[in-house]
Protein backbone atom coordinates (compact mmCIF):
# COMPACT_ATOMS: atom_id res chain seq x y z
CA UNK A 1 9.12 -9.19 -0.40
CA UNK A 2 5.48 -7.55 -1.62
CA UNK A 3 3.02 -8.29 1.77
CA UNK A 4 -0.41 -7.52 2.25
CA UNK A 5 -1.79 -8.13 5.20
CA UNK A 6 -5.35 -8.48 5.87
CA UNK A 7 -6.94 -8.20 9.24
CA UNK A 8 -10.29 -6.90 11.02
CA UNK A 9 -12.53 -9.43 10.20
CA UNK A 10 -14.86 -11.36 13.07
CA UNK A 11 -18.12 -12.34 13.67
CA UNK A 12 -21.19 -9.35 13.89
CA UNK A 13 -24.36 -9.29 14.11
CA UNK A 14 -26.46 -8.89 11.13
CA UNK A 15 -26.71 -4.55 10.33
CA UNK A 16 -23.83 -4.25 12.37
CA UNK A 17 -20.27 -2.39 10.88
CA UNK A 18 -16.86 -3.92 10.70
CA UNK A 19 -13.86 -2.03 9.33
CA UNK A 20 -10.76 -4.02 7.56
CA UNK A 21 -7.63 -3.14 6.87
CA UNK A 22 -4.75 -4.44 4.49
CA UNK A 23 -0.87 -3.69 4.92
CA UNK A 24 1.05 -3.47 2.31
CA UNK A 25 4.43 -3.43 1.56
CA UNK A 26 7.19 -3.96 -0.48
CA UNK A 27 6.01 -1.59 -3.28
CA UNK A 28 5.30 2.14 -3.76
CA UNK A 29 1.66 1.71 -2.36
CA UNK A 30 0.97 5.64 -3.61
CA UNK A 31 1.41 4.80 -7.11
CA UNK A 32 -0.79 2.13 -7.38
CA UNK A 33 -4.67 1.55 -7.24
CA UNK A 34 -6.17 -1.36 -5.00
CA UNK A 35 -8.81 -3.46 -4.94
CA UNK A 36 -10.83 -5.18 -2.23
CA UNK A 37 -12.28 -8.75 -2.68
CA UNK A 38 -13.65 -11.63 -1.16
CA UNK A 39 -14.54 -15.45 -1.41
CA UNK A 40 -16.18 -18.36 0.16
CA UNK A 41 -15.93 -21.65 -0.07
CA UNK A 42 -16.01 -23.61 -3.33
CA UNK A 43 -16.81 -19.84 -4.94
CA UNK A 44 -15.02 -17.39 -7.39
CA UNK A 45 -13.40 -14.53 -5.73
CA UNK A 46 -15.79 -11.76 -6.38
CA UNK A 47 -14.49 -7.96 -6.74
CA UNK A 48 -15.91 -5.66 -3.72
CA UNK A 49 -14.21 -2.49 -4.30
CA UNK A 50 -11.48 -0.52 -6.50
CA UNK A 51 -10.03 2.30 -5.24
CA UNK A 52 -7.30 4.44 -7.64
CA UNK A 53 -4.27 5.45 -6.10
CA UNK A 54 -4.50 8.78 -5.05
CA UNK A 55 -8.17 7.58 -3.46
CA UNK A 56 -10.13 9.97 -5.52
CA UNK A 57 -12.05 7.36 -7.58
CA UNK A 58 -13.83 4.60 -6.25
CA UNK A 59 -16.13 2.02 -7.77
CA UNK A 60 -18.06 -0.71 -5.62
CA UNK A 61 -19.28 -4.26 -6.42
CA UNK A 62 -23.67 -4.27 -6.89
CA UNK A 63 -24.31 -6.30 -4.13
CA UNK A 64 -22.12 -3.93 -1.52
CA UNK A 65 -22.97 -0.31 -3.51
CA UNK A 66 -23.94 1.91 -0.83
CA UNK A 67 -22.82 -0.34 2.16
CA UNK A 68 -19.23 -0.51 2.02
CA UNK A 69 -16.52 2.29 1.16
CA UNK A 70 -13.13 1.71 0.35
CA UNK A 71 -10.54 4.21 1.25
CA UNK A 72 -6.60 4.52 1.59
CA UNK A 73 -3.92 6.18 3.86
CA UNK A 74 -0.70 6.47 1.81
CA UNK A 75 1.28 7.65 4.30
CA UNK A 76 -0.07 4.47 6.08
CA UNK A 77 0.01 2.26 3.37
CA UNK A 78 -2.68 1.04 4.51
CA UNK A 79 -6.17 0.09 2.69
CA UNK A 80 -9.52 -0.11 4.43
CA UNK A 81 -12.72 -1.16 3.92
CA UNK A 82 -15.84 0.64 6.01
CA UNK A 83 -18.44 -2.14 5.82
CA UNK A 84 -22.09 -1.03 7.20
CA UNK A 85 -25.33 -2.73 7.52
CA UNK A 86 -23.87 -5.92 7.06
CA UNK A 87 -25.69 -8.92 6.10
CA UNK A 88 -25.40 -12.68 6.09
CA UNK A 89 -24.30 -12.93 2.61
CA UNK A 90 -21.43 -10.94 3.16
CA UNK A 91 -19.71 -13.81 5.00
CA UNK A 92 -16.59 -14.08 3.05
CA UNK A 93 -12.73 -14.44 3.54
CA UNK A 94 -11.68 -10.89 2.50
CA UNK A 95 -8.59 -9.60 0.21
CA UNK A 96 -6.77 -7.37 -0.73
CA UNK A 97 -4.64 -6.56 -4.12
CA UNK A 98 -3.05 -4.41 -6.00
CA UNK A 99 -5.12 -3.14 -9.13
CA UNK A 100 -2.09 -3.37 -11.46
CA UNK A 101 -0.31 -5.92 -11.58
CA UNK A 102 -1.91 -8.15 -8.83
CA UNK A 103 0.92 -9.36 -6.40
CA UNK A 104 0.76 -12.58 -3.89
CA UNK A 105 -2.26 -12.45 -1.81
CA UNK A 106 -2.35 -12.43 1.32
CA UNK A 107 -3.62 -14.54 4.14
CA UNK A 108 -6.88 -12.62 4.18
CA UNK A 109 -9.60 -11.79 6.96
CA UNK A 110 -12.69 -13.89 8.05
CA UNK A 111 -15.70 -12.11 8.16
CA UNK A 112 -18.59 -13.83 9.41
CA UNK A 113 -22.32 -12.45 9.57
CA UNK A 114 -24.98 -13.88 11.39
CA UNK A 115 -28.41 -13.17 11.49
């Protein structure tokens, strides 16, 4: 019933800019805050970005701070994630969640940097 759907994700060019985005339903997506993350093989999911519900506070992962910016459309329900100057090491599989209490995950996006 809860769905989050990732998509956006593709191959760029190192520097270049992508922008994701992640559906979400089956909840009141306005009442909660959400997080981005992502994950490669073999690794630990790593947190990318937090966003609060009403999108006024944000907080960013160290190795993204000043890159990437998170930011929401509740009317939407929709979550994005700007992502600027990006770099080889941001080659992931990106997700989406819900801050509190995390739900399924979803299927997530590919994004591939090359250099």
């Amino acid at each position: 019933q809860v769905q989050l759907v990732e998509s956006g994700g593709g191959l760029v060019q190192s520097g270049g800019s992508l922008t994701l985005s992640c559906a979400a339903s089956g909840f009141t997506f306005s009442s909660h805050g959400m997080s981005w993350y992502r994950r490669t093989p073999g690794k630990e999911r790593e947190l990318v970005a937090r966003i609060d519900n009403t999108g006024g506070s944000t907080n960013y992962g160290d190795s993204v701070k000043g890159r990437f910016t998170i930011y929401r459309d509740n009317f939407k329900n929709t979550l994005y994630l700007q992502m600027n100057s990006l770099k080889p090491e941001d080659t992931a599989v990106y997700f989406c969640n819900r801050e509190r209490f995390l739900v399924d995950w979803g299927q997530g996006t590919q994004v591939t940097v090359s250099s």
